[in-house]
PDB file of N, CA and C in Angstrom:
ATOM      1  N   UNK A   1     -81.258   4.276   6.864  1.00  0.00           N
ATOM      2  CA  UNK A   1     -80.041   3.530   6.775  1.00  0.00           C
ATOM      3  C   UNK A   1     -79.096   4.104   5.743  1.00  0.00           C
ATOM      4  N   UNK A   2     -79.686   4.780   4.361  1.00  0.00           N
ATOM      5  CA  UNK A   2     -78.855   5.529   3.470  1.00  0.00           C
ATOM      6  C   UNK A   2     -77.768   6.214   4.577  1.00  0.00           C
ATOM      7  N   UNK A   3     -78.437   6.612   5.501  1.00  0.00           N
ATOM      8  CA  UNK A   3     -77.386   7.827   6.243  1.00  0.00           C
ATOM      9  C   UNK A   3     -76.438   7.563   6.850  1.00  0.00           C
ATOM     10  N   UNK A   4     -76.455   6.348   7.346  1.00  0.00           N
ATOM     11  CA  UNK A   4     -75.773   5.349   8.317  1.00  0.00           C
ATOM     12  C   UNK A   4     -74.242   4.963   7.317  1.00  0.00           C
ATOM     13  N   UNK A   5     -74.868   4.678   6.324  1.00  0.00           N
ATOM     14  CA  UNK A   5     -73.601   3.757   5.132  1.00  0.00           C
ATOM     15  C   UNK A   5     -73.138   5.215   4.684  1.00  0.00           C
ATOM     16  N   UNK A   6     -73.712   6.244   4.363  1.00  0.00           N
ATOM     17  CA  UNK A   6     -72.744   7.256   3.938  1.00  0.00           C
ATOM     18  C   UNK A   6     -71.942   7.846   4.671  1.00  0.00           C
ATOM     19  N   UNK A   7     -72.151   7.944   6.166  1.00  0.00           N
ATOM     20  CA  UNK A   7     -71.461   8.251   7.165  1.00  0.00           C
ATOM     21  C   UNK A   7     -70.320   7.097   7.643  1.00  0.00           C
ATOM     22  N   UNK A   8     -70.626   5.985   7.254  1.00  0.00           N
ATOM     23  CA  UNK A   8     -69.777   4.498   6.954  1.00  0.00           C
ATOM     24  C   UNK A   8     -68.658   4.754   6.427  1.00  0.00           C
ATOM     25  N   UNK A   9     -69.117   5.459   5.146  1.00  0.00           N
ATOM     26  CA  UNK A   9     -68.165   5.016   3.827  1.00  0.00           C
ATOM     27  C   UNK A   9     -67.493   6.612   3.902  1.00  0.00           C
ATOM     28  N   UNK A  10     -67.766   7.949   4.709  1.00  0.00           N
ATOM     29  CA  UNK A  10     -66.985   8.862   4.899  1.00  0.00           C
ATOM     30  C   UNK A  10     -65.886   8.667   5.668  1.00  0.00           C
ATOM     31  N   UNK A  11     -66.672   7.792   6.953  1.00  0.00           N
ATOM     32  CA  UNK A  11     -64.962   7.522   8.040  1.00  0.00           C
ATOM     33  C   UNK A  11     -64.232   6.286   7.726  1.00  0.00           C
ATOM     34  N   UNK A  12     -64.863   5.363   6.718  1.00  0.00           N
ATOM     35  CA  UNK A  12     -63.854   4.647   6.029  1.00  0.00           C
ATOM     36  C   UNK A  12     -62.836   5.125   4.591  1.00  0.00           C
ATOM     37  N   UNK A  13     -63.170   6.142   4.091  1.00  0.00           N
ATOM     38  CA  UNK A  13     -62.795   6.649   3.547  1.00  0.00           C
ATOM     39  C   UNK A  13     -61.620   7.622   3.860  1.00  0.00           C
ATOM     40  N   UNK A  14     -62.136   8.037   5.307  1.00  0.00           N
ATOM     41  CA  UNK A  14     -61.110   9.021   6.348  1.00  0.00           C
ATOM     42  C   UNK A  14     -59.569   8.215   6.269  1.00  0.00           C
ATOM     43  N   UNK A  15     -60.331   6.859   6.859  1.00  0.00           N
ATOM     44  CA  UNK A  15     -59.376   6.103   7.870  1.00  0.00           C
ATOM     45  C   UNK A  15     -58.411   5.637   6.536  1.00  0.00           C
ATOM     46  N   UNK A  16     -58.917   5.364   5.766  1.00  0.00           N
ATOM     47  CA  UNK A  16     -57.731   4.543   4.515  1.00  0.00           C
ATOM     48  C   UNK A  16     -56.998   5.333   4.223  1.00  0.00           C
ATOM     49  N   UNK A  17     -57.581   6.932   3.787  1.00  0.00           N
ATOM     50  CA  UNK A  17     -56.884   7.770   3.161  1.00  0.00           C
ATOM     51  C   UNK A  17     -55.712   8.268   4.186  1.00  0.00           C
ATOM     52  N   UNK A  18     -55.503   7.838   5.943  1.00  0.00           N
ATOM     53  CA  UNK A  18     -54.824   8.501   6.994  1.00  0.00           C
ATOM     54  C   UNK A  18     -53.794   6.995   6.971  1.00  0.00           C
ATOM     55  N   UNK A  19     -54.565   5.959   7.085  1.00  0.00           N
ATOM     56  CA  UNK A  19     -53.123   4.759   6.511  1.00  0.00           C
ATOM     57  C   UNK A  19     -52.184   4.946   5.436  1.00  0.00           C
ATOM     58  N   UNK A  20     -52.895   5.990   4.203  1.00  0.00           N
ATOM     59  CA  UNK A  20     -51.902   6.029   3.076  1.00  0.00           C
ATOM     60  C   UNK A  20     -50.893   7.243   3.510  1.00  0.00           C
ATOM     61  N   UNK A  21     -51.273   8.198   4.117  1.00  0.00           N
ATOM     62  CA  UNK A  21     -50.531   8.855   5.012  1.00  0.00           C
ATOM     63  C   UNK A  21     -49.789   8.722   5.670  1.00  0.00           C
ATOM     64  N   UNK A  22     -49.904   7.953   6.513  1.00  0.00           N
ATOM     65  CA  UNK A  22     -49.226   7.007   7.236  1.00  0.00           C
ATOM     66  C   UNK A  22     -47.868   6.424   6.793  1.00  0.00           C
ATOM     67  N   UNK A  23     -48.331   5.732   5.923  1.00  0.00           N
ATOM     68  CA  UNK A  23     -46.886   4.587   5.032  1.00  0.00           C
ATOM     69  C   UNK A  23     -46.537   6.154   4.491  1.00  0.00           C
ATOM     70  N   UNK A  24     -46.433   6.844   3.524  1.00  0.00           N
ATOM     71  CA  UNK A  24     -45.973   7.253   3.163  1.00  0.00           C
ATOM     72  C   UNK A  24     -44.908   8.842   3.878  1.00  0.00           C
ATOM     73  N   UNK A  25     -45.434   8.624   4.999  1.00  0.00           N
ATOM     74  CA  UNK A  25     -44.762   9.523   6.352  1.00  0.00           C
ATOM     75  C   UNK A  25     -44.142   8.456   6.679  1.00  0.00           C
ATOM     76  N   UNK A  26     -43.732   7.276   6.853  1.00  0.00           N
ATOM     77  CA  UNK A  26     -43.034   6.531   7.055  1.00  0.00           C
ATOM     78  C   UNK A  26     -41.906   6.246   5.873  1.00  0.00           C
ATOM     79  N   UNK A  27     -42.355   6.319   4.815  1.00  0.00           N
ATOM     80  CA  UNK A  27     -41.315   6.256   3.945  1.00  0.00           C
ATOM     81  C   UNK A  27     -40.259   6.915   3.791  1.00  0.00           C
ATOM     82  N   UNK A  28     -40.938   8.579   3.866  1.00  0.00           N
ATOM     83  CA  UNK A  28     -40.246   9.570   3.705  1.00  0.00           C
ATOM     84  C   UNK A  28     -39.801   9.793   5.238  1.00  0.00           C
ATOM     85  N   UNK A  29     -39.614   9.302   6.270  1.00  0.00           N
ATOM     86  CA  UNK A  29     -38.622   9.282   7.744  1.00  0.00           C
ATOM     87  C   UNK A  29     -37.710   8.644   7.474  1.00  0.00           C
ATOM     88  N   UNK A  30     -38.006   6.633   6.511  1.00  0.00           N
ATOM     89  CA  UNK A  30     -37.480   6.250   6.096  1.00  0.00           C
ATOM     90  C   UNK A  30     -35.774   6.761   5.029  1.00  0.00           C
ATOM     91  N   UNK A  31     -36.146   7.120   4.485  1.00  0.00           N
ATOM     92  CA  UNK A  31     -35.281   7.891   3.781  1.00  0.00           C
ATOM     93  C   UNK A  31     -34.998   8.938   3.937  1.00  0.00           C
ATOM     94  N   UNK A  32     -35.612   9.733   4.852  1.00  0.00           N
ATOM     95  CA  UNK A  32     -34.493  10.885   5.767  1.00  0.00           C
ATOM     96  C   UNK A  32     -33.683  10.068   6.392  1.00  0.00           C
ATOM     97  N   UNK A  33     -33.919   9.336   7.493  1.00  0.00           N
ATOM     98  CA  UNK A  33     -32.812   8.533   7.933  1.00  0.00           C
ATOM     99  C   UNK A  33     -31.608   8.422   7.614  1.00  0.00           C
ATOM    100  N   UNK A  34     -31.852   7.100   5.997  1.00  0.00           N
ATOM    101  CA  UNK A  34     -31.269   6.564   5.052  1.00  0.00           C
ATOM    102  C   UNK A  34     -30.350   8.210   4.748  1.00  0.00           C
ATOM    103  N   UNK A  35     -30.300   9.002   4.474  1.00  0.00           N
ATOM    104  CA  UNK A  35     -30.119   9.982   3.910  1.00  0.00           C
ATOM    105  C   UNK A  35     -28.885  11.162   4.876  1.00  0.00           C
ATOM    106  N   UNK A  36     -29.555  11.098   6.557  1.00  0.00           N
ATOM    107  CA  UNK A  36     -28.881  11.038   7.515  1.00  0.00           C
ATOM    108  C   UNK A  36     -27.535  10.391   8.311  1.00  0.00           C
ATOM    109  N   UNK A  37     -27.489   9.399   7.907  1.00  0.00           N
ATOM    110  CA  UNK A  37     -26.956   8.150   7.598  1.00  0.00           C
ATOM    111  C   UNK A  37     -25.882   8.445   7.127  1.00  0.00           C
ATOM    112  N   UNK A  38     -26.081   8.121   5.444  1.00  0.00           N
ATOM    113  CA  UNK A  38     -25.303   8.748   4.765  1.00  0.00           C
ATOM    114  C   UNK A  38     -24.255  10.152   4.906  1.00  0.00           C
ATOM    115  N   UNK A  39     -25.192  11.105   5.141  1.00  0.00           N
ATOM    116  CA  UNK A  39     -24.318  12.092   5.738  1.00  0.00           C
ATOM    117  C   UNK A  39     -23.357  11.909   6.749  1.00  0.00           C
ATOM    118  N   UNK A  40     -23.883  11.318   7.594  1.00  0.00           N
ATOM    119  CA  UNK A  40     -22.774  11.553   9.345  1.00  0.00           C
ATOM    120  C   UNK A  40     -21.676  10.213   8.357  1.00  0.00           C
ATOM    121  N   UNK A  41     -21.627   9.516   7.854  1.00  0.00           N
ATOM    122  CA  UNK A  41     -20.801   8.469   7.509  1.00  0.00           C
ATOM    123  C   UNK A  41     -19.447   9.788   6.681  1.00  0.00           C
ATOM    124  N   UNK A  42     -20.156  10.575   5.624  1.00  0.00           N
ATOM    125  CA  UNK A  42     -19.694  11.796   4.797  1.00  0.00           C
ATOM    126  C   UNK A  42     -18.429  12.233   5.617  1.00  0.00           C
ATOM    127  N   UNK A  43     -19.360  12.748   6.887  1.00  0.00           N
ATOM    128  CA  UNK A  43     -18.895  13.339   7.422  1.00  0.00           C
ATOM    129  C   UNK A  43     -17.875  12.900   8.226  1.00  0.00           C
ATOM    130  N   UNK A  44     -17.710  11.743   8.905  1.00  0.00           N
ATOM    131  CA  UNK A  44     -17.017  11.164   9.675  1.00  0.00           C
ATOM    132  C   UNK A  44     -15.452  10.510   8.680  1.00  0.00           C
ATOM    133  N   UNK A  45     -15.752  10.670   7.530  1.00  0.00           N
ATOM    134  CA  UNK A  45     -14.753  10.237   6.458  1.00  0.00           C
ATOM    135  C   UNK A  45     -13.902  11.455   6.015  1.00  0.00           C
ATOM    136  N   UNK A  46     -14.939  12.738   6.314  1.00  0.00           N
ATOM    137  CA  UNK A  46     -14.002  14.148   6.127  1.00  0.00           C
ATOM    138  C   UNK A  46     -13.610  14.298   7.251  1.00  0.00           C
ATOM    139  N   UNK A  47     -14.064  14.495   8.348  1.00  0.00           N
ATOM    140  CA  UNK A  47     -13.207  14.367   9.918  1.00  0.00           C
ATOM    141  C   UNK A  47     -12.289  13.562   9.615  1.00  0.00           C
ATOM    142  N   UNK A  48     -12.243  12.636   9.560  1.00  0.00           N
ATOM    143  CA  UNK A  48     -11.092  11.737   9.501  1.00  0.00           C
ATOM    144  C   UNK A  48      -9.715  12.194   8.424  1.00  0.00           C
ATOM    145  N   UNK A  49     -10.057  12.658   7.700  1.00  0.00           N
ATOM    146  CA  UNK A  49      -9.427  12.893   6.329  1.00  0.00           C
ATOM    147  C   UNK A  49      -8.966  14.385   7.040  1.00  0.00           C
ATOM    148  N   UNK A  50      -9.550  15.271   7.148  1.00  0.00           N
ATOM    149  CA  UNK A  50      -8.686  16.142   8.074  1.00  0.00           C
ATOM    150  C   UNK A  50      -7.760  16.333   9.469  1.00  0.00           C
ATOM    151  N   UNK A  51      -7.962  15.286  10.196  1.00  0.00           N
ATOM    152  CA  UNK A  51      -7.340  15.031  11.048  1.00  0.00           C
ATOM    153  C   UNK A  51      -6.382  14.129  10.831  1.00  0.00           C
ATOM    154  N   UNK A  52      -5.712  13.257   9.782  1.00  0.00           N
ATOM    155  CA  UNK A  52      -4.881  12.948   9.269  1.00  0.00           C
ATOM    156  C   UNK A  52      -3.883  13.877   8.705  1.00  0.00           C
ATOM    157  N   UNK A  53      -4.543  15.118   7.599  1.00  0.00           N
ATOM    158  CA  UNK A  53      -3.731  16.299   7.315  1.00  0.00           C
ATOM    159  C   UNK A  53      -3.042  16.871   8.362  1.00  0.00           C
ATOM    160  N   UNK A  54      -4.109  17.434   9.661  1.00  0.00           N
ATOM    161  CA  UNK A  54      -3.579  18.283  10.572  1.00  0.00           C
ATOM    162  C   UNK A  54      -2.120  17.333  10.962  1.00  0.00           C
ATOM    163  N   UNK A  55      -2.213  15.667  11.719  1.00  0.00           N
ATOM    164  CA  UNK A  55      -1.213  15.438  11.837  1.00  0.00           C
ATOM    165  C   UNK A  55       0.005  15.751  11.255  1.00  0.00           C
ATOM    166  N   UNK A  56      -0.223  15.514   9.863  1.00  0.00           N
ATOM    167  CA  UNK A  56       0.710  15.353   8.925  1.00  0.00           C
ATOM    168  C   UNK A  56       1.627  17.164   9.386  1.00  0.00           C
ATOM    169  N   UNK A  57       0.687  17.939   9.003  1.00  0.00           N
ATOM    170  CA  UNK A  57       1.174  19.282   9.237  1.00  0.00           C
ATOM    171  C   UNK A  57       1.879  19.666  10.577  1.00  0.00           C
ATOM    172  N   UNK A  58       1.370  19.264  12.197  1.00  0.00           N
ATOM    173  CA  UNK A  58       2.035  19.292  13.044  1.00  0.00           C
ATOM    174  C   UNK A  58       3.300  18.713  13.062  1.00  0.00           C
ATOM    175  N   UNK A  59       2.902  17.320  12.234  1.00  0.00           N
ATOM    176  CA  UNK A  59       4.558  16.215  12.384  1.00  0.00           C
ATOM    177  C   UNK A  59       6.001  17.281  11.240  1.00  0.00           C
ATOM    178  N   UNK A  60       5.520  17.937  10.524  1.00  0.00           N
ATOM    179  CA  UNK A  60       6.235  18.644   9.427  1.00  0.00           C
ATOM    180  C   UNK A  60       6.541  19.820  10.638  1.00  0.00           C
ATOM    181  N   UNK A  61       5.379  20.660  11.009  1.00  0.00           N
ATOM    182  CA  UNK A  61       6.280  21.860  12.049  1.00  0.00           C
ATOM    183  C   UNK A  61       7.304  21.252  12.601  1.00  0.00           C
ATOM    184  N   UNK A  62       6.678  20.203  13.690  1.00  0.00           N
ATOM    185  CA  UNK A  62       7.750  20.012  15.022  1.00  0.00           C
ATOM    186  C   UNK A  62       9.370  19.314  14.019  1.00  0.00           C
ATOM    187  N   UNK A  63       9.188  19.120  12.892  1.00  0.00           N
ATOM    188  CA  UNK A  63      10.671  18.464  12.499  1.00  0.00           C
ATOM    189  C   UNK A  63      11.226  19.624  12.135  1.00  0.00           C
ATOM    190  N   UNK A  64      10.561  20.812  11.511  1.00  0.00           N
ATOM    191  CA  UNK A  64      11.602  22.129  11.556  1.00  0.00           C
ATOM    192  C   UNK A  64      11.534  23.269  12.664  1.00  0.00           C
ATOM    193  N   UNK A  65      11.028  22.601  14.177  1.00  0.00           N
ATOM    194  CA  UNK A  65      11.097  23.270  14.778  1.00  0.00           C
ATOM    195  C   UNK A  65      12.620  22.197  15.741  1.00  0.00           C
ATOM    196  N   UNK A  66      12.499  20.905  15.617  1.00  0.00           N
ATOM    197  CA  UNK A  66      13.813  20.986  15.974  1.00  0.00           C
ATOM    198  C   UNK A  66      14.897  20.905  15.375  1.00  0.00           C
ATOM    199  N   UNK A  67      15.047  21.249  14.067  1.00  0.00           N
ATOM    200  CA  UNK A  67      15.581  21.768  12.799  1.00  0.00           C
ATOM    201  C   UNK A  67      16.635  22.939  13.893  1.00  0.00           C
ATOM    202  N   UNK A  68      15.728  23.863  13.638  1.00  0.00           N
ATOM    203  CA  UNK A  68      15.930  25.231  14.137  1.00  0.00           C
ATOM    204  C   UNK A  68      16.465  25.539  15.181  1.00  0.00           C
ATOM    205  N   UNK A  69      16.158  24.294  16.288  1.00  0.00           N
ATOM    206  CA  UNK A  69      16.444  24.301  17.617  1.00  0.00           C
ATOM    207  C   UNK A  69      18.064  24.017  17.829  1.00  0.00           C
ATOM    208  N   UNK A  70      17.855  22.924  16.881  1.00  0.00           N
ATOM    209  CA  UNK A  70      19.711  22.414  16.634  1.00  0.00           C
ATOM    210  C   UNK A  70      20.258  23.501  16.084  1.00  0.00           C
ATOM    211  N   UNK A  71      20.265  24.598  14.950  1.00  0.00           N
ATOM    212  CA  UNK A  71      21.009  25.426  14.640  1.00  0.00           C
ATOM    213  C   UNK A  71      20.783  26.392  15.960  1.00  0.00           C
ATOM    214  N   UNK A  72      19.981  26.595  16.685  1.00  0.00           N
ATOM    215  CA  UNK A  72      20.131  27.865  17.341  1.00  0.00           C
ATOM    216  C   UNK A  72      21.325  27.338  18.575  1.00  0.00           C
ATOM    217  N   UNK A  73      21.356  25.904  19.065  1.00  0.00           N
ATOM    218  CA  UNK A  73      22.030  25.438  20.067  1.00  0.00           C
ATOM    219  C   UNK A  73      23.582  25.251  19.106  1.00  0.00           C
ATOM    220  N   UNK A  74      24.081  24.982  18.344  1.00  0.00           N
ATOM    221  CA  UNK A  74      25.213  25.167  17.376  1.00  0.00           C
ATOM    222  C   UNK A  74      25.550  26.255  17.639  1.00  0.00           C
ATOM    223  N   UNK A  75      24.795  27.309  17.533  1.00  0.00           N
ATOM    224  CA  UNK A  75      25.324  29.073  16.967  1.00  0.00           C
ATOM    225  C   UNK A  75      25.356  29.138  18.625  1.00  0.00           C
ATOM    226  N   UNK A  76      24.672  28.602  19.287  1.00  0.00           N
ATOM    227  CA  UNK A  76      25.189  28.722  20.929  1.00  0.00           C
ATOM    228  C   UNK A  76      26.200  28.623  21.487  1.00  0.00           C
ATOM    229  N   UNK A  77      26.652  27.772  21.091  1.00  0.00           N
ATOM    230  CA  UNK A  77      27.772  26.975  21.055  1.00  0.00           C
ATOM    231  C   UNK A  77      29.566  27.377  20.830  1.00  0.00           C
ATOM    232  N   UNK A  78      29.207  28.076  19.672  1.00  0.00           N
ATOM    233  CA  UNK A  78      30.089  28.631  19.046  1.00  0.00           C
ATOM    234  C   UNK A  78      30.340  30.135  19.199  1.00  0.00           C
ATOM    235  N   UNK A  79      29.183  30.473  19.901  1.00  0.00           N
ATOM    236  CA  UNK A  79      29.359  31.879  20.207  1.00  0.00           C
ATOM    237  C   UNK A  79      30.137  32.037  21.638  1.00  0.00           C
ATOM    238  N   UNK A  80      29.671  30.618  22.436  1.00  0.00           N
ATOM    239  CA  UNK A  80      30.501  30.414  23.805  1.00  0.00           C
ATOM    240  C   UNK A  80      32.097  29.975  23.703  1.00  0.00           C
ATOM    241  N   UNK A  81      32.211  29.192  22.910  1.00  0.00           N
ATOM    242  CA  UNK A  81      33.319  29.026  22.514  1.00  0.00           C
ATOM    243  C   UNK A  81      34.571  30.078  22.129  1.00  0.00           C
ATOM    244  N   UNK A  82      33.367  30.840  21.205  1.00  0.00           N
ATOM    245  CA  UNK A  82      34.479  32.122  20.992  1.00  0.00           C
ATOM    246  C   UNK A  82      34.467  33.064  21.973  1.00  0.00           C
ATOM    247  N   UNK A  83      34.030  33.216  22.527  1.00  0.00           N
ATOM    248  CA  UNK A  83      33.827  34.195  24.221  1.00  0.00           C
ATOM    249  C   UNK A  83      34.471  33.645  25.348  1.00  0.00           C
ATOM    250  N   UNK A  84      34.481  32.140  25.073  1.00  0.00           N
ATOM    251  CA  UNK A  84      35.831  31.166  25.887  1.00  0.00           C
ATOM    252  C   UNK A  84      37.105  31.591  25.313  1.00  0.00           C
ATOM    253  N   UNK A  85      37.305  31.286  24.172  1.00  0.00           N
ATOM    254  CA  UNK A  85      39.189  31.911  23.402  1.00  0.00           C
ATOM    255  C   UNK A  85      39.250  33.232  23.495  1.00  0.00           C
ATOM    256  N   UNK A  86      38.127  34.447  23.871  1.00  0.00           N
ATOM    257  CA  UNK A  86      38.222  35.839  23.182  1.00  0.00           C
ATOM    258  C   UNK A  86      38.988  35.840  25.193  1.00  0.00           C
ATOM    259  N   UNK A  87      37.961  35.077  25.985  1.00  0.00           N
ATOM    260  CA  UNK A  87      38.291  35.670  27.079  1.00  0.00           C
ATOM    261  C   UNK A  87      39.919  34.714  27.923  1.00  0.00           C
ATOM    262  N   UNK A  88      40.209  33.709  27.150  1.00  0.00           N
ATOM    263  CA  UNK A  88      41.017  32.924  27.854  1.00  0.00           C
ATOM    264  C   UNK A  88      42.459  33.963  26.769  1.00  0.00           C
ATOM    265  N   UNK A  89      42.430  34.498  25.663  1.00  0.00           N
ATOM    266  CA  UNK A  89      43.686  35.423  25.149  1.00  0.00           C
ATOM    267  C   UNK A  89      43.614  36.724  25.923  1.00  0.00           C
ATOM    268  N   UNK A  90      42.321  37.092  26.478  1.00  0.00           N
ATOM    269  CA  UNK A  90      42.553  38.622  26.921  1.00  0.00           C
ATOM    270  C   UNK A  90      43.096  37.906  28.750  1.00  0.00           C
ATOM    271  N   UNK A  91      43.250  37.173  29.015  1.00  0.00           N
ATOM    272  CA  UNK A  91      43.568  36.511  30.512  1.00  0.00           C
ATOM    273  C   UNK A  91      45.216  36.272  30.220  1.00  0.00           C
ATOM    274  N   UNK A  92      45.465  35.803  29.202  1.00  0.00           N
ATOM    275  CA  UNK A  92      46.989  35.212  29.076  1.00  0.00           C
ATOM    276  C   UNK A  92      47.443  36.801  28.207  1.00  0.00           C
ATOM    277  N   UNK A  93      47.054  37.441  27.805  1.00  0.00           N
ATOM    278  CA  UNK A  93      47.785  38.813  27.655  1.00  0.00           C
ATOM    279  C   UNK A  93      47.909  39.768  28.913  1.00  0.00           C
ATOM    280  N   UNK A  94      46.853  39.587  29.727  1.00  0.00           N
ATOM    281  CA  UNK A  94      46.996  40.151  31.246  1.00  0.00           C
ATOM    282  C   UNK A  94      48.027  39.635  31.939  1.00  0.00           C
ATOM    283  N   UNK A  95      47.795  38.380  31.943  1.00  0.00           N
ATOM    284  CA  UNK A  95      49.011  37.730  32.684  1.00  0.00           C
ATOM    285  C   UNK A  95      50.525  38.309  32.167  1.00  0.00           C
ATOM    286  N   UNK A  96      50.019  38.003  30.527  1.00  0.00           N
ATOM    287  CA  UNK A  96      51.712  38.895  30.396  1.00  0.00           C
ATOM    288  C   UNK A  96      52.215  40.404  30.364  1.00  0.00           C
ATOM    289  N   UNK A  97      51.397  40.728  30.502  1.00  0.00           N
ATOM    290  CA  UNK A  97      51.408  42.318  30.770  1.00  0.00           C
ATOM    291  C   UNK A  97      51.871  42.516  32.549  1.00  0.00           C
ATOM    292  N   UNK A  98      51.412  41.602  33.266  1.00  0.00           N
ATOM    293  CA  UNK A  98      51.706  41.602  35.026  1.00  0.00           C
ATOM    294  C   UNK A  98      52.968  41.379  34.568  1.00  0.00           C
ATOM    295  N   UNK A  99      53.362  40.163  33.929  1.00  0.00           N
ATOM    296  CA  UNK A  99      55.245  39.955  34.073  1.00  0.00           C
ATOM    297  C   UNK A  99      56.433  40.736  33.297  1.00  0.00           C
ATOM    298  N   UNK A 100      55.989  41.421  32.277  1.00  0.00           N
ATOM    299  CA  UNK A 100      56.422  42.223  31.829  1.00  0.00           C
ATOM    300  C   UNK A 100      56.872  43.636  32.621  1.00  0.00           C
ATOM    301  N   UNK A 101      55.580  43.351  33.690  1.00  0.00           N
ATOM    302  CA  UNK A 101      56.111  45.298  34.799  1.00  0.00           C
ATOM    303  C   UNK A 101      56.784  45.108  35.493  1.00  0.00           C
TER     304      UNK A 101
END
């Protein structure tokens, strides 16, 4: 019977020491988790925080891109204008050049 209880008290000895294993592989999943967690939250607060910038930065281009757009349609403008008077004086000097012959 000695042999019986020492072979007892080896796989009870097994089994307790694989429960403390146990909890403590649980703890430490536990707090990877916890830890996981934490991160994607990190992270989802820097996503956020950069995608606020980017807006910010697109909303700043597109206001000096139609900045730019208005001066280029101005200088359009004015370049037609003067190509309207350059060509409506070279029309009324033709004309007077016909009545003059």
């Amino acid at each position: 019977m000695a042999l019986m209880d020492t072979i007892k008290k080896w796989f009870g000895s097994a089994k307790e020491q694989t429960a403390q294993i146990a909890d403590k592989a649980g703890d430490v999943a536990d707090k990877a988790g916890d830890k996981a967690g934490e991160t994607m939250g990190k992270a989802k607060e820097m996503a956020g925080d950069a995608m606020e910038k980017a807006g910010d930065v697109a909303e700043d281009a597109m206001g000096k891109v139609k900045d730019m757009a208005g001066k280029g349609e101005e200088v359009a403008k004015d370049a037609a204008d003067t190509a309207a008077d350059t060509a409506s004086d070279a029309a009324d000097a033709a004309g007077d050049a016909v009545e003059g012959a």
